[in-house]
N, C-alpha and C. Protein backbone atom coordinates (compact mmCIF):
# COMPACT_ATOMS: atom_id res chain seq x y z
N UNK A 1 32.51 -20.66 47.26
CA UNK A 1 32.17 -19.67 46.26
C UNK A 1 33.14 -19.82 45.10
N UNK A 2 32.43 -19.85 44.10
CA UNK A 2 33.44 -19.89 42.78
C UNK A 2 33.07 -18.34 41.58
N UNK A 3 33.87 -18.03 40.59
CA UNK A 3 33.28 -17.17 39.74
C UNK A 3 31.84 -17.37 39.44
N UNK A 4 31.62 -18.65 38.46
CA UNK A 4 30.08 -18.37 38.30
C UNK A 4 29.06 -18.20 39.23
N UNK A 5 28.93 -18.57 40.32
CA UNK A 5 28.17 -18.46 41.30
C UNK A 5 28.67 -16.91 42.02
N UNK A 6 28.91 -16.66 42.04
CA UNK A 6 29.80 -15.16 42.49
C UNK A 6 28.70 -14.10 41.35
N UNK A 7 29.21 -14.07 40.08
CA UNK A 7 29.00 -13.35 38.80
C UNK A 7 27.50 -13.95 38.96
N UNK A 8 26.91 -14.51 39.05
CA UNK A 8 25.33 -14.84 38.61
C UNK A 8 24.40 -13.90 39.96
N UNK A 9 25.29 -14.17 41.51
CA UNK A 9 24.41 -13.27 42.37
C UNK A 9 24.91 -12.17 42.29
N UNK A 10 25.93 -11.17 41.81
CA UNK A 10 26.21 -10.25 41.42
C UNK A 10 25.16 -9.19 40.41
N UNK A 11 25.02 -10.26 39.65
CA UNK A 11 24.32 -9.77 38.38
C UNK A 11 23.00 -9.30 39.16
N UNK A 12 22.25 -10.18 39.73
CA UNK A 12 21.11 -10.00 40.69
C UNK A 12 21.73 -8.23 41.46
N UNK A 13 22.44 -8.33 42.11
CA UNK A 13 22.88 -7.38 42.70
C UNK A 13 22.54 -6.06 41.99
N UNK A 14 23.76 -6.59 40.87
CA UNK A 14 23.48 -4.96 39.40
C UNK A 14 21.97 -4.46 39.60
N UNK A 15 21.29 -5.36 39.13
CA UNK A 15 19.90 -4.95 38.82
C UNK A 15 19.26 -4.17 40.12
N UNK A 16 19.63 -4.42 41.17
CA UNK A 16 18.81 -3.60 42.22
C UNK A 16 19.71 -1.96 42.66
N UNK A 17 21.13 -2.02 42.10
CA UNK A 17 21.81 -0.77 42.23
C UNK A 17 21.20 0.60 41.10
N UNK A 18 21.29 1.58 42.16
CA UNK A 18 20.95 2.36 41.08
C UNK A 18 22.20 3.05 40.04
N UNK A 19 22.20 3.61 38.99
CA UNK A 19 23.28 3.73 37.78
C UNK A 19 23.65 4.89 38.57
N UNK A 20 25.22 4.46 38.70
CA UNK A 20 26.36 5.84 39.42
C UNK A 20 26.73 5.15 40.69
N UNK A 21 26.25 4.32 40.85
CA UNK A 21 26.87 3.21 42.43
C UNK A 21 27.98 2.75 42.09
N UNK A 22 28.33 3.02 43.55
CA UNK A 22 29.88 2.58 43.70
C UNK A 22 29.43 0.88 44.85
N UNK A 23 30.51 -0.21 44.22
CA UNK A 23 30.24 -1.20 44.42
C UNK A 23 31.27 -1.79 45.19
N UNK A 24 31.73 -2.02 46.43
CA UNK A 24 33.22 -2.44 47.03
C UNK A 24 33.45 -3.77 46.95
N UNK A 25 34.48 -4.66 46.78
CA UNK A 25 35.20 -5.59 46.35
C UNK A 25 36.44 -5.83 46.95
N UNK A 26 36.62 -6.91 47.74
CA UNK A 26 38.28 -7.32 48.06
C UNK A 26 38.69 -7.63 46.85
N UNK A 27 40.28 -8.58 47.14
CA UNK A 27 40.58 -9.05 45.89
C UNK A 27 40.71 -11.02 45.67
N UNK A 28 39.31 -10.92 46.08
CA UNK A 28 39.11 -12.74 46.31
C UNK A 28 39.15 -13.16 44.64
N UNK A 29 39.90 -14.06 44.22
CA UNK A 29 39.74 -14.56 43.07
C UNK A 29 38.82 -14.81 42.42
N UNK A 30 37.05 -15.02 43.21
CA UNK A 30 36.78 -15.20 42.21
C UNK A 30 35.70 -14.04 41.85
N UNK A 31 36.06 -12.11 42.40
CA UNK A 31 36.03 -11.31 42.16
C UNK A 31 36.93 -10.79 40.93
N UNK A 32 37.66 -11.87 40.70
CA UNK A 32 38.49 -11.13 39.36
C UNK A 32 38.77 -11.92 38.36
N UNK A 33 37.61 -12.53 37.63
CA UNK A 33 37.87 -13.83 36.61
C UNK A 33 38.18 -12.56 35.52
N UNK A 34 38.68 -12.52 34.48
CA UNK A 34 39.19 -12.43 33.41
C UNK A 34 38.42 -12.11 32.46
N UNK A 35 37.94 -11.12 31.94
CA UNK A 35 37.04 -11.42 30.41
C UNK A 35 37.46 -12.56 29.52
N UNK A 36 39.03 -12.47 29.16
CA UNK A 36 39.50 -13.03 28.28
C UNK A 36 41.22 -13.26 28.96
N UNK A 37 41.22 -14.87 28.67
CA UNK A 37 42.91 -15.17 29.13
C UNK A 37 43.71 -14.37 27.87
N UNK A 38 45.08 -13.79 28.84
CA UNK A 38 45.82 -13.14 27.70
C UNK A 38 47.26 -14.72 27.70
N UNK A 39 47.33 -14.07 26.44
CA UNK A 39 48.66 -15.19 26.32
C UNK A 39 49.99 -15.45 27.27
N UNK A 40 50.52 -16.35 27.25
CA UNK A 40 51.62 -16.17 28.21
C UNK A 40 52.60 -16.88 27.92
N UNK A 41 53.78 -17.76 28.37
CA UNK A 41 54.67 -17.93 27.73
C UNK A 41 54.21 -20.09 27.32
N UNK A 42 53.56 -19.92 28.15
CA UNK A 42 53.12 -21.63 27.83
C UNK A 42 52.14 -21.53 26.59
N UNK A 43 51.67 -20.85 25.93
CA UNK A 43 50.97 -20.68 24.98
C UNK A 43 52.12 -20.99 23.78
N UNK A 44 51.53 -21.84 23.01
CA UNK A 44 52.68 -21.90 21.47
C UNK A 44 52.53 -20.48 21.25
N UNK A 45 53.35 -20.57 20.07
CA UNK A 45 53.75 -19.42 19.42
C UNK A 45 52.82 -19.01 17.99
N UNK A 46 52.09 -20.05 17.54
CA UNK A 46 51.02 -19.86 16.58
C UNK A 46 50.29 -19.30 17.29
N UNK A 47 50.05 -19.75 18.53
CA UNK A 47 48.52 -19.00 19.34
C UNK A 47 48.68 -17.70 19.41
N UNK A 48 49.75 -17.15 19.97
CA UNK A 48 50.19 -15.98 20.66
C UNK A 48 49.73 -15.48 19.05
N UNK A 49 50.32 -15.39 17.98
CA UNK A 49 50.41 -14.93 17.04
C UNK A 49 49.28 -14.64 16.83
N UNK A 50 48.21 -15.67 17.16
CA UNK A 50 46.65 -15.53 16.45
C UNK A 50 46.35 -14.44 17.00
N UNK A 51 46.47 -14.68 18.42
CA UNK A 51 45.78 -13.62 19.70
C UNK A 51 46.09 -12.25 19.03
N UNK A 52 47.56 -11.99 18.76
CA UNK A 52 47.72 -10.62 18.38
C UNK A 52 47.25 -10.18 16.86
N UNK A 53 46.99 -10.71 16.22
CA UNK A 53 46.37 -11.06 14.84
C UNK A 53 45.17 -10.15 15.50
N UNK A 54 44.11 -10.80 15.95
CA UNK A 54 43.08 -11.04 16.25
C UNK A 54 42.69 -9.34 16.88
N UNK A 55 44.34 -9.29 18.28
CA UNK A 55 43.84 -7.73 18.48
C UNK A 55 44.12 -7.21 17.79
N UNK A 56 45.00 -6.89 16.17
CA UNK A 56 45.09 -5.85 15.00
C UNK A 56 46.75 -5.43 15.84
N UNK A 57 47.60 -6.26 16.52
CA UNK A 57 48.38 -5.72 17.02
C UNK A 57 50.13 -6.13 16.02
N UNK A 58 50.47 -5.17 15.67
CA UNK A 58 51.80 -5.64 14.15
C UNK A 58 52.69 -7.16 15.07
N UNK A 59 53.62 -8.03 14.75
CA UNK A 59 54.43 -8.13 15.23
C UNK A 59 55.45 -8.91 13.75
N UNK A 60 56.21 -9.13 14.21
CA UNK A 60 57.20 -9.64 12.86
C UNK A 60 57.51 -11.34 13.40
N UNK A 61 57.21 -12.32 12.05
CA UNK A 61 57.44 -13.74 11.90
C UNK A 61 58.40 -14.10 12.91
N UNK A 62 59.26 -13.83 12.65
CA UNK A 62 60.76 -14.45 13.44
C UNK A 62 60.78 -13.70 14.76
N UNK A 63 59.85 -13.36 15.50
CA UNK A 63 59.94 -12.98 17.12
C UNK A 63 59.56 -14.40 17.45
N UNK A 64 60.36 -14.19 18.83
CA UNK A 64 60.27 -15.36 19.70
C UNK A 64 58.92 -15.15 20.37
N UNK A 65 58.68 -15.98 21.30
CA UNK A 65 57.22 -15.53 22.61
C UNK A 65 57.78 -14.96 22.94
N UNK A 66 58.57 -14.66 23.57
CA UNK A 66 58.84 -13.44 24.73
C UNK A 66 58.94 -12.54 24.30
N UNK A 67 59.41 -12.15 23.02
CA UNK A 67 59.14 -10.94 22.60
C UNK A 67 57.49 -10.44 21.96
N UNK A 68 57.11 -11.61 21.29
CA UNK A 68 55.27 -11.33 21.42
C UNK A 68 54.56 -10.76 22.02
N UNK A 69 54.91 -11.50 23.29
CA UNK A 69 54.13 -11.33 24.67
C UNK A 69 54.65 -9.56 25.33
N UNK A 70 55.66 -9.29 24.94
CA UNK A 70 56.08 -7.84 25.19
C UNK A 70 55.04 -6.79 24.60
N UNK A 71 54.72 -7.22 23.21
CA UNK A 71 53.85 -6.28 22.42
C UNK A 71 52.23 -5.78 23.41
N UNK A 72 52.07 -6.76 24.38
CA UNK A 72 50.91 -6.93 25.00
C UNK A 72 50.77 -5.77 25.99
N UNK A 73 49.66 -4.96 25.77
CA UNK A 73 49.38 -3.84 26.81
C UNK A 73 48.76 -4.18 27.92
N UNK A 74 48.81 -5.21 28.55
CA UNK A 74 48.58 -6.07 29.60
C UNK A 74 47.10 -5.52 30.46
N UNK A 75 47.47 -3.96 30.80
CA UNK A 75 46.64 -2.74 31.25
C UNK A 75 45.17 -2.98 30.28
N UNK A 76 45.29 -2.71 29.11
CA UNK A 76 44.65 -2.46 28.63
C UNK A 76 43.21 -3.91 28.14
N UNK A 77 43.80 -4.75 28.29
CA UNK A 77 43.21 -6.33 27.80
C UNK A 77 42.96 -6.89 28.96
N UNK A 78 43.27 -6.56 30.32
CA UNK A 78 43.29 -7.13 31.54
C UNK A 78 41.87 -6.51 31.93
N UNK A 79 41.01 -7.27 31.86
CA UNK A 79 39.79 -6.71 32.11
C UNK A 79 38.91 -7.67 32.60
N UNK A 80 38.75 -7.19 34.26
CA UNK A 80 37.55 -8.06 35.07
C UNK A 80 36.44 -8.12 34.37
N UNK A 81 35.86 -9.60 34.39
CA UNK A 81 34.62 -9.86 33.89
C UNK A 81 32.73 -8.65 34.95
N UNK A 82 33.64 -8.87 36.53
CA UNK A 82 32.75 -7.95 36.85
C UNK A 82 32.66 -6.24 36.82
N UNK A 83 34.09 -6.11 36.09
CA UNK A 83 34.29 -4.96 35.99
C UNK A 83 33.33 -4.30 34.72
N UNK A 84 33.36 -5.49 33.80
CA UNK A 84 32.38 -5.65 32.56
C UNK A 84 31.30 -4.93 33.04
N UNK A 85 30.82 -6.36 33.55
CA UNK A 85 29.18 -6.66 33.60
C UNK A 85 28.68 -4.88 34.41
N UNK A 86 29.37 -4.44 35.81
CA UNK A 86 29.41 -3.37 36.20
C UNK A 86 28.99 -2.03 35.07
N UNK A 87 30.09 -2.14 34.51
CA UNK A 87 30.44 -1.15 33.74
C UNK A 87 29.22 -0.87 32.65
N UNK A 88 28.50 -1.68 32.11
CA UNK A 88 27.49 -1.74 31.42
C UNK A 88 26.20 -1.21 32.12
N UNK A 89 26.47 -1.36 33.57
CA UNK A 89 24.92 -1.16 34.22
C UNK A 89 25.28 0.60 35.16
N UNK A 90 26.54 0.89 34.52
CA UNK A 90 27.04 2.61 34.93
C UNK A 90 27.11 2.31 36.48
N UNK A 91 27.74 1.40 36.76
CA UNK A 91 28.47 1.16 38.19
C UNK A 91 29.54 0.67 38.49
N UNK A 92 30.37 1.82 39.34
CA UNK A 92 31.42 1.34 39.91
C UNK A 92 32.30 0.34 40.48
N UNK A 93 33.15 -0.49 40.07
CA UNK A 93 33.55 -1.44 41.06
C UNK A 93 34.90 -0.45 42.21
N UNK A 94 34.97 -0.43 43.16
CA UNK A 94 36.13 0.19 43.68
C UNK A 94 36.76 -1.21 44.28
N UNK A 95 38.03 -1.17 44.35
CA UNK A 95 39.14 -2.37 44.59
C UNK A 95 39.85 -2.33 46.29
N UNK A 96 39.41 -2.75 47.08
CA UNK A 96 40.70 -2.75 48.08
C UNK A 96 41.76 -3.39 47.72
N UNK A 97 42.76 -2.97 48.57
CA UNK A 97 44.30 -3.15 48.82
C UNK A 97 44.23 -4.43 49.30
N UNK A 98 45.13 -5.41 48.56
CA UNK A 98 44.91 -7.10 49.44
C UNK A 98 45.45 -6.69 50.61
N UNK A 99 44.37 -7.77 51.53
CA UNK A 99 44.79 -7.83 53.03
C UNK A 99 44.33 -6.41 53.35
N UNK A 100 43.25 -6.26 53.00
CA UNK A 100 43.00 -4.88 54.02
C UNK A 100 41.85 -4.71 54.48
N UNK A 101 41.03 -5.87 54.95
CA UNK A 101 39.60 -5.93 55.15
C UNK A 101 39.19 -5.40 56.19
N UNK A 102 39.96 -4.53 56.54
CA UNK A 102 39.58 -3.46 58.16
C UNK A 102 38.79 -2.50 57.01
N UNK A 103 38.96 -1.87 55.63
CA UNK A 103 38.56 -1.26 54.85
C UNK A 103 36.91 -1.66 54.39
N UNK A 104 36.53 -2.79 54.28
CA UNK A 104 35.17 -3.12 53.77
C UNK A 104 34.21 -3.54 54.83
N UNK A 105 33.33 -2.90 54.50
CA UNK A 105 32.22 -2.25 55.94
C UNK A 105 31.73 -3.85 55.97
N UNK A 106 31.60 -4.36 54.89
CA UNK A 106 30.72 -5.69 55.01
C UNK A 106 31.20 -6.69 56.55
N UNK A 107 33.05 -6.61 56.04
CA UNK A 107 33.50 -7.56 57.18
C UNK A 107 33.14 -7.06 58.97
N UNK A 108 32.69 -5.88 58.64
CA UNK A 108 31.89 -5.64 59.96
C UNK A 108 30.74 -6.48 60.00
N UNK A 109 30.16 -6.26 58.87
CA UNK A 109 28.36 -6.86 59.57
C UNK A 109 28.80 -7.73 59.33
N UNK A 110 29.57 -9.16 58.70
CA UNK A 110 29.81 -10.35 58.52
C UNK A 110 30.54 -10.79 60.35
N UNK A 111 31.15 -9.83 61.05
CA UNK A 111 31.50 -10.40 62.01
C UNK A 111 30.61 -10.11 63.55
N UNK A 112 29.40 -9.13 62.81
CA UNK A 112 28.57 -8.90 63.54
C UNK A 112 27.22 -10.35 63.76
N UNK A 113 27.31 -11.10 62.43
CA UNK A 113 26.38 -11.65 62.09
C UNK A 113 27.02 -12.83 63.09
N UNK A 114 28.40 -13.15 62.50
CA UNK A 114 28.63 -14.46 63.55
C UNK A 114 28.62 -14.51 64.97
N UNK A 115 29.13 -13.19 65.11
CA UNK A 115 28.85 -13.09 66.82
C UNK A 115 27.65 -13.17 67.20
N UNK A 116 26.45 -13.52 66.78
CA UNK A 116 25.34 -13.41 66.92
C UNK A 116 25.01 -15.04 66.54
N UNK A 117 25.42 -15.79 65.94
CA UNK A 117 25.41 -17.05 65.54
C UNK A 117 26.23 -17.69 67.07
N UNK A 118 26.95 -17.24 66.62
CA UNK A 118 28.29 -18.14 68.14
C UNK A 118 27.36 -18.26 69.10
N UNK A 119 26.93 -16.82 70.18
CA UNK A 119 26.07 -16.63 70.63
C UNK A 119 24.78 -17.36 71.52
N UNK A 120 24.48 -17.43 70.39
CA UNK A 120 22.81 -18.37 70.11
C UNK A 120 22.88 -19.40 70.06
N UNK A 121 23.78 -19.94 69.72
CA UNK A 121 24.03 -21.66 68.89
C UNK A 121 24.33 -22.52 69.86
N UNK A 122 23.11 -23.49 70.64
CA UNK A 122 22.98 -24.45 71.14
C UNK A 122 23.23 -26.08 70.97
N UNK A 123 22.75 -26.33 69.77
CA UNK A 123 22.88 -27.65 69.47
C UNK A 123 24.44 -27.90 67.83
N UNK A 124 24.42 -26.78 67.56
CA UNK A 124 25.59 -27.24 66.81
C UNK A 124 25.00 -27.87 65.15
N UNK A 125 23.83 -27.57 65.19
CA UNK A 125 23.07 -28.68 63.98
C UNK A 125 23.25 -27.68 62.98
N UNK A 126 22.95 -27.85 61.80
CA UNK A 126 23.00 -27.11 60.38
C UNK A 126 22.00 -26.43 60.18
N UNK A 127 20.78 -27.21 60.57
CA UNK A 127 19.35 -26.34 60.85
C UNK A 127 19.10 -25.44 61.55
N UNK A 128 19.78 -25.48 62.60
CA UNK A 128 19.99 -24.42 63.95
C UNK A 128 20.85 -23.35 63.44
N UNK A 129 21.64 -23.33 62.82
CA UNK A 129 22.86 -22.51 61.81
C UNK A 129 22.07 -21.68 61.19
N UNK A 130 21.17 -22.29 60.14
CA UNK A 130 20.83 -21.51 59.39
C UNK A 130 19.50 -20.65 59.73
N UNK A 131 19.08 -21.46 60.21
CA UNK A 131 17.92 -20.21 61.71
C UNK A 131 18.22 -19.11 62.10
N UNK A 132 19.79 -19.27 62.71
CA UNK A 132 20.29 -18.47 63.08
C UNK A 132 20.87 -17.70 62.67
N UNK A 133 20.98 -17.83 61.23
CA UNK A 133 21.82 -17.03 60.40
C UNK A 133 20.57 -15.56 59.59
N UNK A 134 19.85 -16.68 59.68
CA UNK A 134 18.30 -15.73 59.28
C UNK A 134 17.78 -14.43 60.19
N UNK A 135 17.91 -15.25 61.31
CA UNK A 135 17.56 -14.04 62.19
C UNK A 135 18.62 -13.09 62.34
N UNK A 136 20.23 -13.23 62.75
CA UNK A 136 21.15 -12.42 62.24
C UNK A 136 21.06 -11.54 61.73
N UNK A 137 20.80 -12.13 60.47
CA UNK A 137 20.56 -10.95 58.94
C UNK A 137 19.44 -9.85 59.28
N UNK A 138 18.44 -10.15 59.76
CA UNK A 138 17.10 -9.47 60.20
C UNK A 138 17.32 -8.26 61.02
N UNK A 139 18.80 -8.66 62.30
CA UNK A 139 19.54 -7.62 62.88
C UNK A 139 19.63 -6.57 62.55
N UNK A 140 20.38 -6.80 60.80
CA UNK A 140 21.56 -5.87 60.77
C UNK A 140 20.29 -5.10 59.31
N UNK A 141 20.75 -3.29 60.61
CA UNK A 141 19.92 -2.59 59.55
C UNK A 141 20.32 -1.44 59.15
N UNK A 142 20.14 -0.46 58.77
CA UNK A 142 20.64 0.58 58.15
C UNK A 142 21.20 1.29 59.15
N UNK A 143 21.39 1.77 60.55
CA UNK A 143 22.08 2.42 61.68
C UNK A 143 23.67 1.56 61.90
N UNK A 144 23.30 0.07 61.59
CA UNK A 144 24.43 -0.45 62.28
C UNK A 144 25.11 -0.61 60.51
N UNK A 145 25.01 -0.67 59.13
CA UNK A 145 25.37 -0.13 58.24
C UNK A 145 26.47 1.18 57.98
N UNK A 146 25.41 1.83 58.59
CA UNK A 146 26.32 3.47 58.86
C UNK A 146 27.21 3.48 59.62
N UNK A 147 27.05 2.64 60.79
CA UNK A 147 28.10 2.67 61.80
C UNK A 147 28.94 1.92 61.56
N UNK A 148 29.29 0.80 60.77
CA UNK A 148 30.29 0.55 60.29
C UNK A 148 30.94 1.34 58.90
N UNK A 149 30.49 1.77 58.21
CA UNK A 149 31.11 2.84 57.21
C UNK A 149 31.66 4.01 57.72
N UNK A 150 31.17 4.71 59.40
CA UNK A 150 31.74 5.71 59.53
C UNK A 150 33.21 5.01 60.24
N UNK A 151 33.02 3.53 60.76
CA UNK A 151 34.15 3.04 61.05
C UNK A 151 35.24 2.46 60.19
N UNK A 152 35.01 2.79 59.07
CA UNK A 152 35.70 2.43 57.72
C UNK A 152 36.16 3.30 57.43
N UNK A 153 35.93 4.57 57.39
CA UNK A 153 35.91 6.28 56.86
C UNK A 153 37.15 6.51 58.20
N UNK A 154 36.54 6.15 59.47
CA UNK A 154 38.11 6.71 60.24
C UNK A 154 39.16 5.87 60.19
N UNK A 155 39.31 4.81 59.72
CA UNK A 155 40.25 3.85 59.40
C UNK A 155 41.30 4.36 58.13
N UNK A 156 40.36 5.06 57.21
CA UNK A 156 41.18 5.22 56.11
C UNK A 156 41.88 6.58 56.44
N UNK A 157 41.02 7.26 57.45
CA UNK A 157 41.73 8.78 57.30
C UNK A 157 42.71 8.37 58.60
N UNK A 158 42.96 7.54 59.22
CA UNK A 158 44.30 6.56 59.90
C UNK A 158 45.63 6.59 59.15
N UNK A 159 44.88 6.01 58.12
CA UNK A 159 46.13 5.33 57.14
C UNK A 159 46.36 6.52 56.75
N UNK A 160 45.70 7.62 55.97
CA UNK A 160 45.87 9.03 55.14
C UNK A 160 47.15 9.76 55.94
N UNK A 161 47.03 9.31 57.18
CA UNK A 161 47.54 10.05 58.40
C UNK A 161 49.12 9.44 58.24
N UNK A 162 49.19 8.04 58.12
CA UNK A 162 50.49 7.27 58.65
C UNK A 162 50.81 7.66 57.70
N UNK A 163 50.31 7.68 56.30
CA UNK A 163 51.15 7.92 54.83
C UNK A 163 51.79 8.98 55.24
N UNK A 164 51.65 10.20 55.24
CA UNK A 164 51.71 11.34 55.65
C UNK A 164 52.84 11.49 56.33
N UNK A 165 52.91 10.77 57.18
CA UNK A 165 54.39 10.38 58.36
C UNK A 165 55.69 10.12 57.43
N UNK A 166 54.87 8.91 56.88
CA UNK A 166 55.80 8.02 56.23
C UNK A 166 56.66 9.18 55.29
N UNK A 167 55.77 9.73 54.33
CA UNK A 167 56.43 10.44 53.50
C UNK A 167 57.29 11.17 53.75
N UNK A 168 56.74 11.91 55.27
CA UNK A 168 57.80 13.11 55.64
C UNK A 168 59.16 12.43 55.72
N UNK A 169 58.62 11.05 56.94
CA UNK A 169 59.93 10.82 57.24
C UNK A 169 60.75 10.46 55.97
N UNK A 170 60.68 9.63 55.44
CA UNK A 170 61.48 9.27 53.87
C UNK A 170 61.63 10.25 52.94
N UNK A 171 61.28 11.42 52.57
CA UNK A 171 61.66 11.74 52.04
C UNK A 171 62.78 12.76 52.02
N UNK A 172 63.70 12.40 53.48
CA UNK A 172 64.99 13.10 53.84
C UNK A 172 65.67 11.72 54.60
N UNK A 173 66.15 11.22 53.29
CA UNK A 173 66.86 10.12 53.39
C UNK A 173 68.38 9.91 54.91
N UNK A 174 68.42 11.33 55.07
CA UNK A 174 69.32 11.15 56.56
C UNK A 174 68.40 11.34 57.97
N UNK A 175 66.89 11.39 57.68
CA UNK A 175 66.31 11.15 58.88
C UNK A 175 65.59 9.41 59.06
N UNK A 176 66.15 8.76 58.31
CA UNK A 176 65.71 7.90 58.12
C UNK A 176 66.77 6.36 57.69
N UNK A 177 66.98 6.00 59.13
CA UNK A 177 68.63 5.20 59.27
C UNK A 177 67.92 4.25 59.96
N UNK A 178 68.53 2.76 59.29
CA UNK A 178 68.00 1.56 60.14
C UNK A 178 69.67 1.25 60.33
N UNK A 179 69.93 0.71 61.83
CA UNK A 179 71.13 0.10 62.19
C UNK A 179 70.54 -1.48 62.12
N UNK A 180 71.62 -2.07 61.41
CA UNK A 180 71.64 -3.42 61.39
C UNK A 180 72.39 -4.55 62.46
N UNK A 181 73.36 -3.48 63.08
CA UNK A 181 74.28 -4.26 63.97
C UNK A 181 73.57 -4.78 64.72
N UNK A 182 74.11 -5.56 65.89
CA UNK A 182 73.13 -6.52 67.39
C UNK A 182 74.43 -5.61 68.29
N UNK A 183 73.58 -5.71 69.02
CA UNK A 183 74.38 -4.72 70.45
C UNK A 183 76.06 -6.06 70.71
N UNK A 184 75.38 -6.77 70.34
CA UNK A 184 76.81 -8.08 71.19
C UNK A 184 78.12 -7.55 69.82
N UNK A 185 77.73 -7.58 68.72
CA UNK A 185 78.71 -7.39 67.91
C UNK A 185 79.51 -6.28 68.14
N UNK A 186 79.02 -5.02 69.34
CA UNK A 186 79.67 -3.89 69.16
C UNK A 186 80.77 -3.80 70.35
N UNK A 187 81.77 -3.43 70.03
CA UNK A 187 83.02 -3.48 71.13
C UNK A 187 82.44 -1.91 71.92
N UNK A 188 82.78 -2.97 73.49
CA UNK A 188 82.37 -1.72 74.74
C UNK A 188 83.76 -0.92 75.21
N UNK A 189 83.27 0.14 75.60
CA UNK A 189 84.61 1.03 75.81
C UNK A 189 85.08 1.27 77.28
């Protein structure tokens, strides 16, 4: 999978969501191509200049890049291309936390689908794969959907829970002591 191929069945996607959908997303690269590259320090210094030219942003002749590149609201110009395309069709992208795919219901039915491939799969052929991948899909329907979202929903109110801990405990910095010593370093009495 690359961006364009990503962004082209996406787009397909848009069109069948209805406007006010919320749309979930890991953070696979090529979920987050760029509208537009912002400058950086390998960029000459005419460029940088243009770029900020270009956004109407002041800077003075005799700055170096690094100070250029400071002027840059990074936040503000940092803008997913599917966040775009989304945003135009009045739908949500929501972002997981890298590394947190216990969070996106999909990697359920994606590991529902293979267990169902593994399964079945006799000869090992590509044709047999994709047979099998067909019928898979045919499986998975709106009950086992739900049932992985309500298993997503108690996962997060998990975490809601540990935060919760966490905070208490940390935020009384004398209940909260890591010893670094090893038991051998400590003289016995």
């Amino acid at each position: 999978m690359d961006a364009n191929n990503f962004e082209k069945w996406f787009l397909d996607i848009l069109n069948k969501l209805e406007p006010g959908s919320v749309a979930v997303m890991d953070s696979a690269p090529y979920h987050s191509r760029q509208v537009e590259r912002l400058p950086n320090m390998s960029w000459r210094k005419e460029d940088v200049q243009a770029w900020l030219t270009n956004k109407e942003i002041a800077y003075e002749q005799s700055e170096i890049i690094a100070e250029l590149l400071s002027k840059i609201n990074k936040e503000k110009f940092k803008i997913k291309y599917i966040d775009y395309i989304a945003n135009a069709k009045n739908v949500t992208i929501c972002r997981l936390p890298p590394y947190h795919c216990e969070l996106n219901p999909i990697e359920l039915i994606w590991a529902q689908v293979k267990s169902y491939i593994g399964r079945k799969n006799k000869t090992f052929k590509i044709l047999e794969v994709r047979n099998l991948l067909h019928e898979a899909i045919k499986t998975i329907d709106k009950n086992k959907w739900l049932r992985c979202i309500d298993h997503v929903i108690k996962e997060e109110e998990k975490m809601k829970e540990l935060e919760g801990i966490l905070d208490t405990t940390t935020s009384d910095p004398t209940k909260f002591i890591i010893s670094v010593s090893d038991s051998s370093d400590t003289e016995s009495e």
